[in-house]
C-alpha atoms as a PDB file:
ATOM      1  CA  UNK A   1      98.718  57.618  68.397  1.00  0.00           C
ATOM      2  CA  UNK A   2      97.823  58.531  72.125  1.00  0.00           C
ATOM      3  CA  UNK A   3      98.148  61.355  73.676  1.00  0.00           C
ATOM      4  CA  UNK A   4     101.094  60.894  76.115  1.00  0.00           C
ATOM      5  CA  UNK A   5     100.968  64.081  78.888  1.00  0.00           C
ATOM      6  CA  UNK A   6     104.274  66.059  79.938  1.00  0.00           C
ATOM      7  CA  UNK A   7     106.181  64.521  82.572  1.00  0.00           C
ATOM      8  CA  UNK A   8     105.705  67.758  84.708  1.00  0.00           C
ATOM      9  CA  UNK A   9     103.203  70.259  85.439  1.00  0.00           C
ATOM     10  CA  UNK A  10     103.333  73.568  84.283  1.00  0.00           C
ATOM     11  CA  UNK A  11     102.801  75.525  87.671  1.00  0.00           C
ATOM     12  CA  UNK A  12     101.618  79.216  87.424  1.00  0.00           C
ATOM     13  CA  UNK A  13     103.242  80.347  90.580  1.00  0.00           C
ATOM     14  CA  UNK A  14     103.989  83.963  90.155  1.00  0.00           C
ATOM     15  CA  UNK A  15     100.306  84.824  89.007  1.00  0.00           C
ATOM     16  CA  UNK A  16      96.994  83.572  90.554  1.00  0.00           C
ATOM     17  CA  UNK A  17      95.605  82.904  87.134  1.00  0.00           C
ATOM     18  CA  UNK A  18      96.711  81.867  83.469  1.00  0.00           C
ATOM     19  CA  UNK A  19      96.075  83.948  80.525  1.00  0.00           C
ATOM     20  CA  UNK A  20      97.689  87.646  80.310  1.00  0.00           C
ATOM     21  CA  UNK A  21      99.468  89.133  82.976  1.00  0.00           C
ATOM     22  CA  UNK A  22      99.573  92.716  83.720  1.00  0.00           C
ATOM     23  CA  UNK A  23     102.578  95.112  82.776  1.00  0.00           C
ATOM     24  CA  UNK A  24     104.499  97.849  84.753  1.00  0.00           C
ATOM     25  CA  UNK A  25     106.428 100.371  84.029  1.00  0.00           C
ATOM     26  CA  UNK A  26     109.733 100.688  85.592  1.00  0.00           C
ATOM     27  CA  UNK A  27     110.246 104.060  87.781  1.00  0.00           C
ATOM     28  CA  UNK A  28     113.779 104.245  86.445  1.00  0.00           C
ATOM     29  CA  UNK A  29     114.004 103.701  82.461  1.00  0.00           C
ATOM     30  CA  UNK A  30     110.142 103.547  81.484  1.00  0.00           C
ATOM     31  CA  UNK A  31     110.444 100.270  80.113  1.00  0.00           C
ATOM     32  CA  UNK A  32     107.398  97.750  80.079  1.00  0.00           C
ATOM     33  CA  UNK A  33     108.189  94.541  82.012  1.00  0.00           C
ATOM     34  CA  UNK A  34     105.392  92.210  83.105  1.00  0.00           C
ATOM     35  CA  UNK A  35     104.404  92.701  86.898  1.00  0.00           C
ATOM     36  CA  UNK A  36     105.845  89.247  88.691  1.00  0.00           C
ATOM     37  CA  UNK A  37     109.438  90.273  87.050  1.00  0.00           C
ATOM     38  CA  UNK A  38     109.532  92.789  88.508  1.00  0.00           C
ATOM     39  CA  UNK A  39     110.846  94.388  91.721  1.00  0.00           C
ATOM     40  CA  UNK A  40     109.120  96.802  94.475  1.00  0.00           C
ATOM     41  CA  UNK A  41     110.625  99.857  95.572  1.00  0.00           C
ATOM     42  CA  UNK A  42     109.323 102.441  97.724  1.00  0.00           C
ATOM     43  CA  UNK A  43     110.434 105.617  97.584  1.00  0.00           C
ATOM     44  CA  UNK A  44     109.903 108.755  99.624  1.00  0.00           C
ATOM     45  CA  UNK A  45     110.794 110.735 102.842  1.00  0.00           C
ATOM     46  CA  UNK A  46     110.293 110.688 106.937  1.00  0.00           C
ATOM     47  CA  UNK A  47     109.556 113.360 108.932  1.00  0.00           C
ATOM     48  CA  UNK A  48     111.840 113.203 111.873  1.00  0.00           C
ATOM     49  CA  UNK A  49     110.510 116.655 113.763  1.00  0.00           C
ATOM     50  CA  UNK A  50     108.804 115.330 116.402  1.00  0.00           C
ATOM     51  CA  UNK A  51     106.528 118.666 116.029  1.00  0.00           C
ATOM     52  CA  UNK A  52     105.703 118.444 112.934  1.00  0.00           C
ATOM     53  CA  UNK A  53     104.750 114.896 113.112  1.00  0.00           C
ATOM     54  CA  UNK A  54     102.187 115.603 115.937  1.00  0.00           C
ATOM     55  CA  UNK A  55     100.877 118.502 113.535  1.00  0.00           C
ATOM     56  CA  UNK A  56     100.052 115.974 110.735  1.00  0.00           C
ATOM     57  CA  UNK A  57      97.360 113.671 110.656  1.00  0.00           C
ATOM     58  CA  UNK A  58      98.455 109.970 110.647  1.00  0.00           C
ATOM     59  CA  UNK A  59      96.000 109.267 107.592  1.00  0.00           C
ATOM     60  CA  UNK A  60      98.135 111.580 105.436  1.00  0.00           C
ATOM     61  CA  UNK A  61     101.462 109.803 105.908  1.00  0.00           C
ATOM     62  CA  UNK A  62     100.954 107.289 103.831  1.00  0.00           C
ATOM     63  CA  UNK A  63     101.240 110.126 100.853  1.00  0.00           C
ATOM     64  CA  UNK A  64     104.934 111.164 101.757  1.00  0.00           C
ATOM     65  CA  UNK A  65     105.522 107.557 100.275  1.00  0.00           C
ATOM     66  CA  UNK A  66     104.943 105.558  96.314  1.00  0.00           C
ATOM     67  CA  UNK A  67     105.605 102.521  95.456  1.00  0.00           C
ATOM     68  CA  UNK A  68     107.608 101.550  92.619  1.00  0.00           C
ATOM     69  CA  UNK A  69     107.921  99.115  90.308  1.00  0.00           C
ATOM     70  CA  UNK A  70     111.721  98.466  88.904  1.00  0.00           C
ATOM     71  CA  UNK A  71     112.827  96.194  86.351  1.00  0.00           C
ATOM     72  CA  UNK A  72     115.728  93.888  86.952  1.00  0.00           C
ATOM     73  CA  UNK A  73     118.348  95.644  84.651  1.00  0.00           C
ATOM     74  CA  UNK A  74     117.802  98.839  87.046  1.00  0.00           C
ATOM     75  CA  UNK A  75     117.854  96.717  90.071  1.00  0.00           C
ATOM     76  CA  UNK A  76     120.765  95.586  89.849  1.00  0.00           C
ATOM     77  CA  UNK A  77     122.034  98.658  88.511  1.00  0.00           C
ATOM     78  CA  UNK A  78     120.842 100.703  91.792  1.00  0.00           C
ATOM     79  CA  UNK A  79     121.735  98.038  94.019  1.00  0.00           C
ATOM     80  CA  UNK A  80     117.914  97.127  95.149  1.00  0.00           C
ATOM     81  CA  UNK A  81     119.095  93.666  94.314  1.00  0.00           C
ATOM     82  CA  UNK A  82     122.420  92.038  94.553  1.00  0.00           C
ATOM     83  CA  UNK A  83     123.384  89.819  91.642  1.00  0.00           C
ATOM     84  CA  UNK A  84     122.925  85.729  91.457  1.00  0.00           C
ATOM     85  CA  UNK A  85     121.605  86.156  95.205  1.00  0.00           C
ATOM     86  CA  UNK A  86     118.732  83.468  95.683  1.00  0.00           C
ATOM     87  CA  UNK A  87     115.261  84.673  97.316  1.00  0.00           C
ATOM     88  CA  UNK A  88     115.905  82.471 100.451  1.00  0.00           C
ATOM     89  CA  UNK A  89     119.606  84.530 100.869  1.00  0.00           C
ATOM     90  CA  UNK A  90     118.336  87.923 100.355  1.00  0.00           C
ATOM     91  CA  UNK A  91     115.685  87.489 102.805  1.00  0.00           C
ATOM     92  CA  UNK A  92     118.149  85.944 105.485  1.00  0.00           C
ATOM     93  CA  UNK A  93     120.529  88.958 105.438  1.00  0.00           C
ATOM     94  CA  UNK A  94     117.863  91.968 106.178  1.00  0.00           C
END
């Protein structure tokens, strides 16, 4: 018997490598869902006092903002992502 291959190939496009893939935790509902499922969200606040802004370094704004990581039941739930919208749509509209 010989060894026919698959008529495709298996591409690995949402990680760089094969093997295991690292897991998140989603902000919202603490659930585990691997890391190219899931969706980034930043979260945090502006200072709009132009005073206030001049007061604080410009190295230290980066800590009035985290990033999350959201899975896709609470994306869609929160309205991060609109439902059966394609990447090439989403990216259009913004």
């Amino acid at each position: 018997m010989v060894n026919i291959p698959a008529p495709y190939r298996r591409g690995y496009k949402h990680t760089g490598k094969k093997g295991k893939e690292s897991s998140v935790r989603c902000s919202f509902c603490g659930r585990t869902v691997p890391r190219w499922k899931s969706f980034v969200s930043y979260r945090g606040f502006r200072i709009n006092d132009p005073v206030l802004r001049r007061q604080i370094d410009t190295r230290r704004t980066s800590m009035f903002q985290r990033k999350e990581y959201v899975c896709p039941s609470c994306a869609r739930h929160r309205g991060i992502v609109k439902i059966g919208r394609s990447r090439k749509s989403r990216v259009s509209i913004r």
